[in-house]
PDB file of N, CA and C in Angstrom:
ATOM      1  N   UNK A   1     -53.187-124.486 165.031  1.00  0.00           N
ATOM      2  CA  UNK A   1     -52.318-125.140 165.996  1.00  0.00           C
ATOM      3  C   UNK A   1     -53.097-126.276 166.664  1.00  0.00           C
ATOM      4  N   UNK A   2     -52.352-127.538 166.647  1.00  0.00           N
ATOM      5  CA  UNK A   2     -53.115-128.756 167.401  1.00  0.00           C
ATOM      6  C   UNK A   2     -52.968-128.508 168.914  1.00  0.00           C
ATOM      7  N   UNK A   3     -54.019-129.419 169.482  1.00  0.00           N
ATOM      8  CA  UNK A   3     -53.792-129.258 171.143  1.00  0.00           C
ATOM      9  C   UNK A   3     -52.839-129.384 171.807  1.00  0.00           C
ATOM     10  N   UNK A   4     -51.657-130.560 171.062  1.00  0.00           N
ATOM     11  CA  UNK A   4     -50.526-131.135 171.470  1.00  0.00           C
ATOM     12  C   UNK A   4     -49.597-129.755 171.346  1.00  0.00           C
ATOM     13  N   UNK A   5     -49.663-128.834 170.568  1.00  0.00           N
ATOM     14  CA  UNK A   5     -48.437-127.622 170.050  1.00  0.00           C
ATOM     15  C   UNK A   5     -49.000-126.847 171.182  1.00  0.00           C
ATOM     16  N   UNK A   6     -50.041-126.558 171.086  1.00  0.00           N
ATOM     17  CA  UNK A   6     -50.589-125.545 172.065  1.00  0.00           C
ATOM     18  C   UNK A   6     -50.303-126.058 173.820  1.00  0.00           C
ATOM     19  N   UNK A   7     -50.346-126.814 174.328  1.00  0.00           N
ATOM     20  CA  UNK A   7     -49.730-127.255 175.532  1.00  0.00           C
ATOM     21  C   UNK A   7     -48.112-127.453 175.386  1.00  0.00           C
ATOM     22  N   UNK A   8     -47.701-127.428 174.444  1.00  0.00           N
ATOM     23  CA  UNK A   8     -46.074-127.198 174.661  1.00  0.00           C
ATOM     24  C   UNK A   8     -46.103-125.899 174.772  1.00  0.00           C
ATOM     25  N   UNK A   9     -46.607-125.356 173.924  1.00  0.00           N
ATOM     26  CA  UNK A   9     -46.093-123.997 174.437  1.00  0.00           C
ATOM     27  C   UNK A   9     -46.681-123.170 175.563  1.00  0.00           C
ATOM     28  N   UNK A  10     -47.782-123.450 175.923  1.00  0.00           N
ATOM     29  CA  UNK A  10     -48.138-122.977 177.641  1.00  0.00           C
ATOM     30  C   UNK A  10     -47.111-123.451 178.388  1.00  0.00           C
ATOM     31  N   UNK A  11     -46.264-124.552 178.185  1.00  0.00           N
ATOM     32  CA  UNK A  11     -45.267-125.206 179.392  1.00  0.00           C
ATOM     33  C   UNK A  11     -44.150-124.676 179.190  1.00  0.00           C
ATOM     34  N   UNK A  12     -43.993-124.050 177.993  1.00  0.00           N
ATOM     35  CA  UNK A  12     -42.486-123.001 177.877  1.00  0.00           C
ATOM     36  C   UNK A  12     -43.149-121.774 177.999  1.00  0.00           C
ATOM     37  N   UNK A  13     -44.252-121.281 177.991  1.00  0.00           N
ATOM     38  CA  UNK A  13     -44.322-120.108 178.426  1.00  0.00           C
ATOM     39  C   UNK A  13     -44.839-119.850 179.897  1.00  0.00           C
ATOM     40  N   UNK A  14     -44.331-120.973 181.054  1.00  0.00           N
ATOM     41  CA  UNK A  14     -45.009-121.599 182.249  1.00  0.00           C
ATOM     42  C   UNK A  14     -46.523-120.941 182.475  1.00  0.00           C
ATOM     43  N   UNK A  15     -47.623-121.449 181.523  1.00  0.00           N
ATOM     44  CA  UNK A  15     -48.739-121.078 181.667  1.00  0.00           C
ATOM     45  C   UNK A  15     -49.174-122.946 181.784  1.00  0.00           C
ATOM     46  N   UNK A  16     -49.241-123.719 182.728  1.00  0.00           N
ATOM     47  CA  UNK A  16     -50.004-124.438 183.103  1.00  0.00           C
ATOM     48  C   UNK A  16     -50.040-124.894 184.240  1.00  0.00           C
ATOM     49  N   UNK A  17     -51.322-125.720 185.267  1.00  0.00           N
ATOM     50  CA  UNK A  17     -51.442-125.820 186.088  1.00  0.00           C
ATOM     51  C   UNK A  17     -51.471-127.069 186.227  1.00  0.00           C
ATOM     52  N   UNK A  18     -51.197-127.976 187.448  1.00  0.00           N
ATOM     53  CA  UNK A  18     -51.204-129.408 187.864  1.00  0.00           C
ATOM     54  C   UNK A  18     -52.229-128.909 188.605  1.00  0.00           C
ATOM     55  N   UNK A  19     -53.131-129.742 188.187  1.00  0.00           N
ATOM     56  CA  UNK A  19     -54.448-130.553 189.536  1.00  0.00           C
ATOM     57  C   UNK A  19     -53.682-130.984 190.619  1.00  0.00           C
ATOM     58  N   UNK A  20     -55.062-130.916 191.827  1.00  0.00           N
ATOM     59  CA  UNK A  20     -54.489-131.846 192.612  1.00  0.00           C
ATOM     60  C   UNK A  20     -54.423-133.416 192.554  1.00  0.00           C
ATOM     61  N   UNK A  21     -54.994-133.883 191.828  1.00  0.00           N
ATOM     62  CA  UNK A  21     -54.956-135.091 191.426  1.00  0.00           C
ATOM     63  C   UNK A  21     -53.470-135.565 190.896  1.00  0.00           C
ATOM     64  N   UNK A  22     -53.434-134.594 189.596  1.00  0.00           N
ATOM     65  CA  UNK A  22     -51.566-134.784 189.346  1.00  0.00           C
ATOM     66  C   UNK A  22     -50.336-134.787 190.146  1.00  0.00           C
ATOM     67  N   UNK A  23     -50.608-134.012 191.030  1.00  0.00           N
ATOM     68  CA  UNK A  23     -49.330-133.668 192.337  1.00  0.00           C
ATOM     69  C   UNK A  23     -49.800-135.330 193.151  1.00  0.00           C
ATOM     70  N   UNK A  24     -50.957-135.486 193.621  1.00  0.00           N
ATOM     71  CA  UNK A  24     -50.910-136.588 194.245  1.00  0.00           C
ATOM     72  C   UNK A  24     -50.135-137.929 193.699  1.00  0.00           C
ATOM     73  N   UNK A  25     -50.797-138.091 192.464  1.00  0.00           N
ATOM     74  CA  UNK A  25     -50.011-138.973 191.463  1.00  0.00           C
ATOM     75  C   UNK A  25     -48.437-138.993 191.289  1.00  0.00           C
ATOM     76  N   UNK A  26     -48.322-137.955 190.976  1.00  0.00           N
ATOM     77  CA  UNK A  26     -46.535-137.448 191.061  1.00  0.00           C
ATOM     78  C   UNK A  26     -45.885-137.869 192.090  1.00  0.00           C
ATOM     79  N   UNK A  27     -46.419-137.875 193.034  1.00  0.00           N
ATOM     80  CA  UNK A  27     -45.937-137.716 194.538  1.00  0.00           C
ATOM     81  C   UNK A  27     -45.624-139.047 195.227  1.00  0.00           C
ATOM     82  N   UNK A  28     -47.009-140.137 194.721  1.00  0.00           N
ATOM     83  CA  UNK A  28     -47.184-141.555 195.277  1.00  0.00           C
ATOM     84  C   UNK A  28     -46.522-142.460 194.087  1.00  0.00           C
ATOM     85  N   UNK A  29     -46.266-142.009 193.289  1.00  0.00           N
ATOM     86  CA  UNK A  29     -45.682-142.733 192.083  1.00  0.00           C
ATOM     87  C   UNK A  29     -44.736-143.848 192.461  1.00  0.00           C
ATOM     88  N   UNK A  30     -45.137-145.478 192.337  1.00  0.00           N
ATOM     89  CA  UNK A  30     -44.535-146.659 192.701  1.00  0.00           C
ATOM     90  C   UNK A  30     -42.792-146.979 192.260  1.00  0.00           C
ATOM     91  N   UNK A  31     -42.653-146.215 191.255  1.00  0.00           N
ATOM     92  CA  UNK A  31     -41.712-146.362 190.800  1.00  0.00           C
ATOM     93  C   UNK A  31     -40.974-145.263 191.152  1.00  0.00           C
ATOM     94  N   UNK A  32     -41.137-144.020 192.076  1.00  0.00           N
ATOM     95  CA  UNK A  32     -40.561-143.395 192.482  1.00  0.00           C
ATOM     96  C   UNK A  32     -41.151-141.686 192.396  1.00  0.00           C
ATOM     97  N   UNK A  33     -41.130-140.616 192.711  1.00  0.00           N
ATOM     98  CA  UNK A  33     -41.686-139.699 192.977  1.00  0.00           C
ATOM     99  C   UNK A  33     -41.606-138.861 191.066  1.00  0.00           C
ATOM    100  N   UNK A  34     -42.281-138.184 190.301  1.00  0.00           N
ATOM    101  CA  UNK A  34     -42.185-137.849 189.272  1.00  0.00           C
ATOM    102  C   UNK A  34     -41.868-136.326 189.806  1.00  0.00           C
ATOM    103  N   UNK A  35     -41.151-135.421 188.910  1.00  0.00           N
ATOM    104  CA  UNK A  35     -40.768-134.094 189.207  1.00  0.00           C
ATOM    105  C   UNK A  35     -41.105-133.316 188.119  1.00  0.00           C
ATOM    106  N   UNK A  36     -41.530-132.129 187.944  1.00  0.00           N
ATOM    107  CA  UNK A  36     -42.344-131.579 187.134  1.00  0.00           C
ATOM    108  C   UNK A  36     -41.047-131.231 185.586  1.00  0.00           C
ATOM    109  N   UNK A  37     -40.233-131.091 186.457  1.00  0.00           N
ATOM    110  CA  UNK A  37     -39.139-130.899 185.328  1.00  0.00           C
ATOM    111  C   UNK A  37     -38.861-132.195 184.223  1.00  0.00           C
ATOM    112  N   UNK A  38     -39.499-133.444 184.868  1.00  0.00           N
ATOM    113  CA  UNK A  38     -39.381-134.403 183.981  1.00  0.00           C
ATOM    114  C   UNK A  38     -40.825-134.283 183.041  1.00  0.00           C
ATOM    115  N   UNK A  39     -41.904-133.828 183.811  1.00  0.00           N
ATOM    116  CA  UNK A  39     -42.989-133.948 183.270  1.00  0.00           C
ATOM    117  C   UNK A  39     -42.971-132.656 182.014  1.00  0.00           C
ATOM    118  N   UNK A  40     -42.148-131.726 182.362  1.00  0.00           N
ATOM    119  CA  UNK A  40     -41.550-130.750 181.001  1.00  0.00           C
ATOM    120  C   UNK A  40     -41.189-130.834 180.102  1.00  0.00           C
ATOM    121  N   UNK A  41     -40.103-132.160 180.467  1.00  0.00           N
ATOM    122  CA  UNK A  41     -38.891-132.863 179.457  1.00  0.00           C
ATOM    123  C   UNK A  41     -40.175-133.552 178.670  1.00  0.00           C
ATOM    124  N   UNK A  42     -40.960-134.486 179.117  1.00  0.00           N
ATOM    125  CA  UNK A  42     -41.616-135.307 178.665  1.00  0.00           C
ATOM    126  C   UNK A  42     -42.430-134.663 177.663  1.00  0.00           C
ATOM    127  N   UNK A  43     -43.077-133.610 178.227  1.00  0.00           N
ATOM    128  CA  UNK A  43     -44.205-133.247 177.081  1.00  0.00           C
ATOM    129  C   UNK A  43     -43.688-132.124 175.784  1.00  0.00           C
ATOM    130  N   UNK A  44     -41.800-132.238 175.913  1.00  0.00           N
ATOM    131  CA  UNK A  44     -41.385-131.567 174.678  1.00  0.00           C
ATOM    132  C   UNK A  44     -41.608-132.539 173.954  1.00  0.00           C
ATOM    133  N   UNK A  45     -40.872-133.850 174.207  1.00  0.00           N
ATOM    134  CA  UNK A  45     -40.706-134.988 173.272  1.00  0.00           C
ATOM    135  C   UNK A  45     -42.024-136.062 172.986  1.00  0.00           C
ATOM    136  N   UNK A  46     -43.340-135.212 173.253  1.00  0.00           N
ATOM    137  CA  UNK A  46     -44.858-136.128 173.770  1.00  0.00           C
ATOM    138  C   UNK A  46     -44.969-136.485 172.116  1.00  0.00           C
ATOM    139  N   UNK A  47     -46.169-137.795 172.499  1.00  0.00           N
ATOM    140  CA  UNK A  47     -47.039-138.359 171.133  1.00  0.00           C
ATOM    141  C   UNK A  47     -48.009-138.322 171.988  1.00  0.00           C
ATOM    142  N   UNK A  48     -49.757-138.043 171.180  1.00  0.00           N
ATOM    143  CA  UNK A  48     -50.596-138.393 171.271  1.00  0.00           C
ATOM    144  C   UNK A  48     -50.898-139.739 171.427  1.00  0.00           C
ATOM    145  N   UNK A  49     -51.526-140.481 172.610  1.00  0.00           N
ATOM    146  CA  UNK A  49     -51.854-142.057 172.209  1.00  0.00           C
ATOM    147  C   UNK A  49     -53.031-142.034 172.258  1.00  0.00           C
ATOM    148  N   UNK A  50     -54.122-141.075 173.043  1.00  0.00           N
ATOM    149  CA  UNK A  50     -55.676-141.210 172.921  1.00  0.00           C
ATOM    150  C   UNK A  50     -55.687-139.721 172.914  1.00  0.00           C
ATOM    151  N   UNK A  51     -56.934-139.251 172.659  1.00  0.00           N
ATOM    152  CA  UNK A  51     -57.550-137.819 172.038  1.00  0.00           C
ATOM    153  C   UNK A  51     -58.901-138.298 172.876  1.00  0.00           C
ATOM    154  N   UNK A  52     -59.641-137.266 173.714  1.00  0.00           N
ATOM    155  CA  UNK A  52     -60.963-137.316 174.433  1.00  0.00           C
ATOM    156  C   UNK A  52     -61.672-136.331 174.118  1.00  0.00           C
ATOM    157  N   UNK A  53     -61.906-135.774 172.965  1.00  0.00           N
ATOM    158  CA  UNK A  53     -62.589-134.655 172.428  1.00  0.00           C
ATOM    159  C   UNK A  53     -63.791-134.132 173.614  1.00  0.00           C
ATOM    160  N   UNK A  54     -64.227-134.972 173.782  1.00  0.00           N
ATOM    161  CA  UNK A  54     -65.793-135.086 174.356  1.00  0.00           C
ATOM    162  C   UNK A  54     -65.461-134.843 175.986  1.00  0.00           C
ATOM    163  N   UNK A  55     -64.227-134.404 176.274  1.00  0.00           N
ATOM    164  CA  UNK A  55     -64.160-134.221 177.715  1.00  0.00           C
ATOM    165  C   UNK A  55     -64.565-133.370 178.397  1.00  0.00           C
ATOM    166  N   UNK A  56     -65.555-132.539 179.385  1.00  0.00           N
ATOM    167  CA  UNK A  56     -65.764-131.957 180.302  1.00  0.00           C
ATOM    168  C   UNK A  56     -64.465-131.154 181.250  1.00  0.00           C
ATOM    169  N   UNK A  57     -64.992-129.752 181.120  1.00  0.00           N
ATOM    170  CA  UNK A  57     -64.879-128.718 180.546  1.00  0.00           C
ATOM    171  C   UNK A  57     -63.785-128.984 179.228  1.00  0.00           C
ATOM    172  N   UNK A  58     -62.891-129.191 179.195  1.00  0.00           N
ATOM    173  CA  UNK A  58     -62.225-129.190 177.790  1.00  0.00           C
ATOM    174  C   UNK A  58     -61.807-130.394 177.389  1.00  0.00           C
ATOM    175  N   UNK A  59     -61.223-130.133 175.920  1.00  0.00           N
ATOM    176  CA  UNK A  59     -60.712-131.575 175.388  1.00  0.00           C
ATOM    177  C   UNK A  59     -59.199-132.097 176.208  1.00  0.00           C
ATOM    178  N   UNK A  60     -59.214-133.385 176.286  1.00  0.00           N
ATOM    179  CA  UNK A  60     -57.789-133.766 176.958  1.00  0.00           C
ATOM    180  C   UNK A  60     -57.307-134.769 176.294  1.00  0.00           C
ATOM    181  N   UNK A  61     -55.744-135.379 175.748  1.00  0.00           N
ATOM    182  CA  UNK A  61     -55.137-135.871 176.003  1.00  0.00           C
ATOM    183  C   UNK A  61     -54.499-136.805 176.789  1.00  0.00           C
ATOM    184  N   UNK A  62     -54.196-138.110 176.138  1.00  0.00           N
ATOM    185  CA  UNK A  62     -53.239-139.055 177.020  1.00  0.00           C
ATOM    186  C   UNK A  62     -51.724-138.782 175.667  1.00  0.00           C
ATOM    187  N   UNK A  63     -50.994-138.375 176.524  1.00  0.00           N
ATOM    188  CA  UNK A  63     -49.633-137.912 175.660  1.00  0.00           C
ATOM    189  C   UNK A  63     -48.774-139.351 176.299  1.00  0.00           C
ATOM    190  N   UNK A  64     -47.966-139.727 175.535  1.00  0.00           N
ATOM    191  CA  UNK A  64     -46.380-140.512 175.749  1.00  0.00           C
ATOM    192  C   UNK A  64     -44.703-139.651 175.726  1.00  0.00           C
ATOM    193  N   UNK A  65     -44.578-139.224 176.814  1.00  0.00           N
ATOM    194  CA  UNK A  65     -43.259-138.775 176.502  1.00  0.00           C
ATOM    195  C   UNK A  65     -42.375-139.688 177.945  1.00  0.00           C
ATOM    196  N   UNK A  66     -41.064-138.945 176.984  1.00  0.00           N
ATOM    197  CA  UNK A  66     -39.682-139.400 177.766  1.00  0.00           C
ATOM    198  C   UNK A  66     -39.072-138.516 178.476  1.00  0.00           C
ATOM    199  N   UNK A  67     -37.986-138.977 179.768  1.00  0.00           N
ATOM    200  CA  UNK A  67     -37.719-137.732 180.241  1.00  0.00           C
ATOM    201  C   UNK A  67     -36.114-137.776 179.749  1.00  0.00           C
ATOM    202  N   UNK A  68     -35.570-136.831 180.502  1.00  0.00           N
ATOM    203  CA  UNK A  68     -34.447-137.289 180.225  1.00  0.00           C
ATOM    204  C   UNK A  68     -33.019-138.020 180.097  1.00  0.00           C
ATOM    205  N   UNK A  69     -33.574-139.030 181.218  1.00  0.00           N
ATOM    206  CA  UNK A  69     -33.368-140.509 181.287  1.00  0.00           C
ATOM    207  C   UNK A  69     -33.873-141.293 180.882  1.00  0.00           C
ATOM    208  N   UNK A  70     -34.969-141.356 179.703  1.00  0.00           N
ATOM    209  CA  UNK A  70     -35.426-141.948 178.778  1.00  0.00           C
ATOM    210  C   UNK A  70     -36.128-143.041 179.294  1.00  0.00           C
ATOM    211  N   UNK A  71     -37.262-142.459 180.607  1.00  0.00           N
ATOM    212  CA  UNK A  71     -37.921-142.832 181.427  1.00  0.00           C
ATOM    213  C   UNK A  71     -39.324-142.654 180.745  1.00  0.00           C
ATOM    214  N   UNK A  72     -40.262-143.656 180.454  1.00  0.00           N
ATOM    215  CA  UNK A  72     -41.205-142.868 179.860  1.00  0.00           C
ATOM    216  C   UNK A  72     -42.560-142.413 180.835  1.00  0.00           C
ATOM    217  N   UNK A  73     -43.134-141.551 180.557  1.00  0.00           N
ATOM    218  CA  UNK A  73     -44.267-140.862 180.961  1.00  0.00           C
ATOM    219  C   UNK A  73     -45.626-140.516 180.624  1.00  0.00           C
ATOM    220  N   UNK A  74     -46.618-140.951 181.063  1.00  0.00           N
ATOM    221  CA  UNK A  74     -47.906-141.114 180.669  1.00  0.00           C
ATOM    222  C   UNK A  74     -48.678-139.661 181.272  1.00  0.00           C
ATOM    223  N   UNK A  75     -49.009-138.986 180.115  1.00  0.00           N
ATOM    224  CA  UNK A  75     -49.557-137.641 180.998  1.00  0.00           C
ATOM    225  C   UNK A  75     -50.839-136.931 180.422  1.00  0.00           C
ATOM    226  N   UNK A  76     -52.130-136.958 181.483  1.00  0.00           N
ATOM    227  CA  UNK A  76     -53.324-136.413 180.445  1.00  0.00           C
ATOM    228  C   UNK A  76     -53.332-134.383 180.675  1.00  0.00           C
ATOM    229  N   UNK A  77     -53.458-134.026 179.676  1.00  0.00           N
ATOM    230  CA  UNK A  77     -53.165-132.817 180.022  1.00  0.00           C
ATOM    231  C   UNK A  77     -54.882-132.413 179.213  1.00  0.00           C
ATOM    232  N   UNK A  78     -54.930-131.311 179.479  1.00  0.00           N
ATOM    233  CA  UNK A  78     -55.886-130.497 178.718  1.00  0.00           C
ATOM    234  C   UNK A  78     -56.136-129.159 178.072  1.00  0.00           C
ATOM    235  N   UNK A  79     -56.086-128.546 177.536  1.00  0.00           N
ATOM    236  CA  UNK A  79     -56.034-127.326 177.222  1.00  0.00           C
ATOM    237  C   UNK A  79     -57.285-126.598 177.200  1.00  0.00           C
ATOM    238  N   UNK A  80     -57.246-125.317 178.062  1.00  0.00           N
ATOM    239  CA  UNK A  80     -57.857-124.331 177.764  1.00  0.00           C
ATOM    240  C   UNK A  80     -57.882-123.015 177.300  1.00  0.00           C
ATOM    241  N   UNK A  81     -58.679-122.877 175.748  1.00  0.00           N
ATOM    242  CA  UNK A  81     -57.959-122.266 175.025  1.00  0.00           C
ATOM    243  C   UNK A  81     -58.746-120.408 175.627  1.00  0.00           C
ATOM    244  N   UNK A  82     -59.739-120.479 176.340  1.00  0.00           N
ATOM    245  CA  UNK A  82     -59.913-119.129 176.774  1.00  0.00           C
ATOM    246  C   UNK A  82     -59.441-118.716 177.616  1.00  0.00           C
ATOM    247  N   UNK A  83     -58.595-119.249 178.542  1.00  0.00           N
ATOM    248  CA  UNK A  83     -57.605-118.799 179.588  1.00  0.00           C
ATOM    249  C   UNK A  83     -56.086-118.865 178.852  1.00  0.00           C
ATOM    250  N   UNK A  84     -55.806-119.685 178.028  1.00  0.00           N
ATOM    251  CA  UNK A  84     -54.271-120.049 177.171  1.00  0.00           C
ATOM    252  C   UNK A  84     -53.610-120.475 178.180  1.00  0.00           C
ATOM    253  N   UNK A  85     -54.522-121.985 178.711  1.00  0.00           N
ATOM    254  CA  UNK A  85     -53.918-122.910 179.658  1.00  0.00           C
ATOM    255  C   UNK A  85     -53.399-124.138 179.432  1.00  0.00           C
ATOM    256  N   UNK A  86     -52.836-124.993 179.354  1.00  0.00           N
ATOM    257  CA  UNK A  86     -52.418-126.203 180.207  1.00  0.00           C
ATOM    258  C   UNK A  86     -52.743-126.941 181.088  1.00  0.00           C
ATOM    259  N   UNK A  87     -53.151-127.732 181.563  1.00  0.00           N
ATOM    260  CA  UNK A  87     -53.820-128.470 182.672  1.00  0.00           C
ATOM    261  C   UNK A  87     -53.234-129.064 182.549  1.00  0.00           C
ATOM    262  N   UNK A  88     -52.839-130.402 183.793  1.00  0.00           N
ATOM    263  CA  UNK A  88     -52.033-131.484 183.807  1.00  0.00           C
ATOM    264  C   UNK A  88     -52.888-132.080 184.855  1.00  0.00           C
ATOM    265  N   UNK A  89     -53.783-133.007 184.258  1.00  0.00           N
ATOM    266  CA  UNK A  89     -54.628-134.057 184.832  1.00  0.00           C
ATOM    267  C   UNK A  89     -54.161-134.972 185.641  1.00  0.00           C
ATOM    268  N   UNK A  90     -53.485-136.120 185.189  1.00  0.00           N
ATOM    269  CA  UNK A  90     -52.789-136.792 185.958  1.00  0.00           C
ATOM    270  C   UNK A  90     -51.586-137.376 185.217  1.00  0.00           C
ATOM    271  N   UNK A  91     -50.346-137.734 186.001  1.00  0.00           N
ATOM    272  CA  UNK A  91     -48.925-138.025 185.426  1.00  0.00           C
ATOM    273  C   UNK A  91     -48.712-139.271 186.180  1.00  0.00           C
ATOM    274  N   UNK A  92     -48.149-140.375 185.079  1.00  0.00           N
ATOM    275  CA  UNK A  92     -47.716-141.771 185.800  1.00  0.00           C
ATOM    276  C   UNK A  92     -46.958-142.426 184.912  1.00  0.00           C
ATOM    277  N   UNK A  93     -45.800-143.246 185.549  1.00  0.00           N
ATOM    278  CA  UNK A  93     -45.217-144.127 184.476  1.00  0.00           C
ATOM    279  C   UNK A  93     -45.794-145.090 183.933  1.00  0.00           C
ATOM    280  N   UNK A  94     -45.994-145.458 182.587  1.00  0.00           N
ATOM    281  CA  UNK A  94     -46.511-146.419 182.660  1.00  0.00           C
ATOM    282  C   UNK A  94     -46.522-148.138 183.388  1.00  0.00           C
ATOM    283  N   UNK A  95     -47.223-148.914 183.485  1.00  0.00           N
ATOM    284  CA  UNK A  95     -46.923-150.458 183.827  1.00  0.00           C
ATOM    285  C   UNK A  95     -46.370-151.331 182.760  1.00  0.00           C
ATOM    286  N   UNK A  96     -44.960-151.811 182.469  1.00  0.00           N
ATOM    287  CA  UNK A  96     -45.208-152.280 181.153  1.00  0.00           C
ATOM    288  C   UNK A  96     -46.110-153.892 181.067  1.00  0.00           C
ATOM    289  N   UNK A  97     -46.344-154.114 181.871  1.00  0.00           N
ATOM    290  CA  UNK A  97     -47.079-155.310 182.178  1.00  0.00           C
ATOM    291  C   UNK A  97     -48.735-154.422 182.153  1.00  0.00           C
ATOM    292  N   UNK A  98     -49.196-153.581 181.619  1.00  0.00           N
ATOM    293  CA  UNK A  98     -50.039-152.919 181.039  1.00  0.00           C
ATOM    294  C   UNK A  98     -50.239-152.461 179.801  1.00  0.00           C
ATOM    295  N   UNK A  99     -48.910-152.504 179.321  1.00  0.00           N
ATOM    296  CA  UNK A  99     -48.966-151.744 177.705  1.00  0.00           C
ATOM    297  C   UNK A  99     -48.027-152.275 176.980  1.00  0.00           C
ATOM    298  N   UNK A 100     -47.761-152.199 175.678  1.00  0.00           N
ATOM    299  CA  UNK A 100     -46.965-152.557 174.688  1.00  0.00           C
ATOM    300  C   UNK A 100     -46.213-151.266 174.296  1.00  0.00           C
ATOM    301  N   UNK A 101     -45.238-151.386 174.360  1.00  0.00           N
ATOM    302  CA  UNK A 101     -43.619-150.227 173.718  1.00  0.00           C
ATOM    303  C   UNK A 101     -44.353-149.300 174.725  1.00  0.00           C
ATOM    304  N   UNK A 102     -45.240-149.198 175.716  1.00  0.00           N
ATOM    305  CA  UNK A 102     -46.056-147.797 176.656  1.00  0.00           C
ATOM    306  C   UNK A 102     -47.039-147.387 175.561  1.00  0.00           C
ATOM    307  N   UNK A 103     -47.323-147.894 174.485  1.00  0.00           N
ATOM    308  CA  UNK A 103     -48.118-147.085 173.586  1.00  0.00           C
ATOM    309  C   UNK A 103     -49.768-147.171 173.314  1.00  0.00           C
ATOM    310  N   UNK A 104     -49.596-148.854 173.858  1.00  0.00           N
ATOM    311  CA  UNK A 104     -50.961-149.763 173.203  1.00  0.00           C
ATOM    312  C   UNK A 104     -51.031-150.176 174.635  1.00  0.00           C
ATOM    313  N   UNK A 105     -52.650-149.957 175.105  1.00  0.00           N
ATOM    314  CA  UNK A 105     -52.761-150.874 176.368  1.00  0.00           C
ATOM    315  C   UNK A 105     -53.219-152.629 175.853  1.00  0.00           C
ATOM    316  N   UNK A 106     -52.918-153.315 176.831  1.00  0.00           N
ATOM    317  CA  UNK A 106     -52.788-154.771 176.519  1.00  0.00           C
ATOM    318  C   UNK A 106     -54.110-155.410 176.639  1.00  0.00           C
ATOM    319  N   UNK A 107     -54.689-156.309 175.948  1.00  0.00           N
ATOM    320  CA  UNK A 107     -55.966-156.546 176.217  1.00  0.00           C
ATOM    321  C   UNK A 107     -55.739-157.893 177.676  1.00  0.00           C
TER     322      UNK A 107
END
């Protein structure tokens, strides 16, 4: 199972946790407050756009999903596979004046 399968299913089996970093993010979000139920929606329908193997304590993710207003969502999550966790690092919409289709950041 990839990291991406394995954090969907901690989030349907509500085994993951938001940092406080993520709730802050969620919360101050410019474009309006993010709600975890979107951040749910989002990471059914997620793509991988970066992979951080090398991350401290575990490997993490920058995922692309949509919610269900077809809002998109930028979300680093992480998995830990000796607890059979989920982490949710930080959540933000993207800028599109930062990225291309949200996928590619812009040089």
């Amino acid at each position: 199972m990839n990291i991406l399968e394995s954090i969907r299913r901690c989030f349907h089996e509500n085994r993951m946790l938001y940092s406080s970093h993520a709730r802050k993010e969620m919360n101050a979000e410019e474009l309006g407050k993010v709600k975890e139920a979107e951040v749910f929606d989002s990471i059914d329908n997620a793509e991988i756009l970066e992979d951080y193997p090398a991350d401290k304590p575990y490997q993490s993710v920058l995922v692309l999903g949509f919610t269900t207003n077809k809002k998109p969502l930028h979300i680093v999550c992480a998995y830990d596979s000796k607890d059979d966790l989920a982490i949710v690092i930080t959540v933000y919409r993207p800028n599109p004046n930062k990225w291309i289709n949200f996928r590619t950041r812009r040089r």
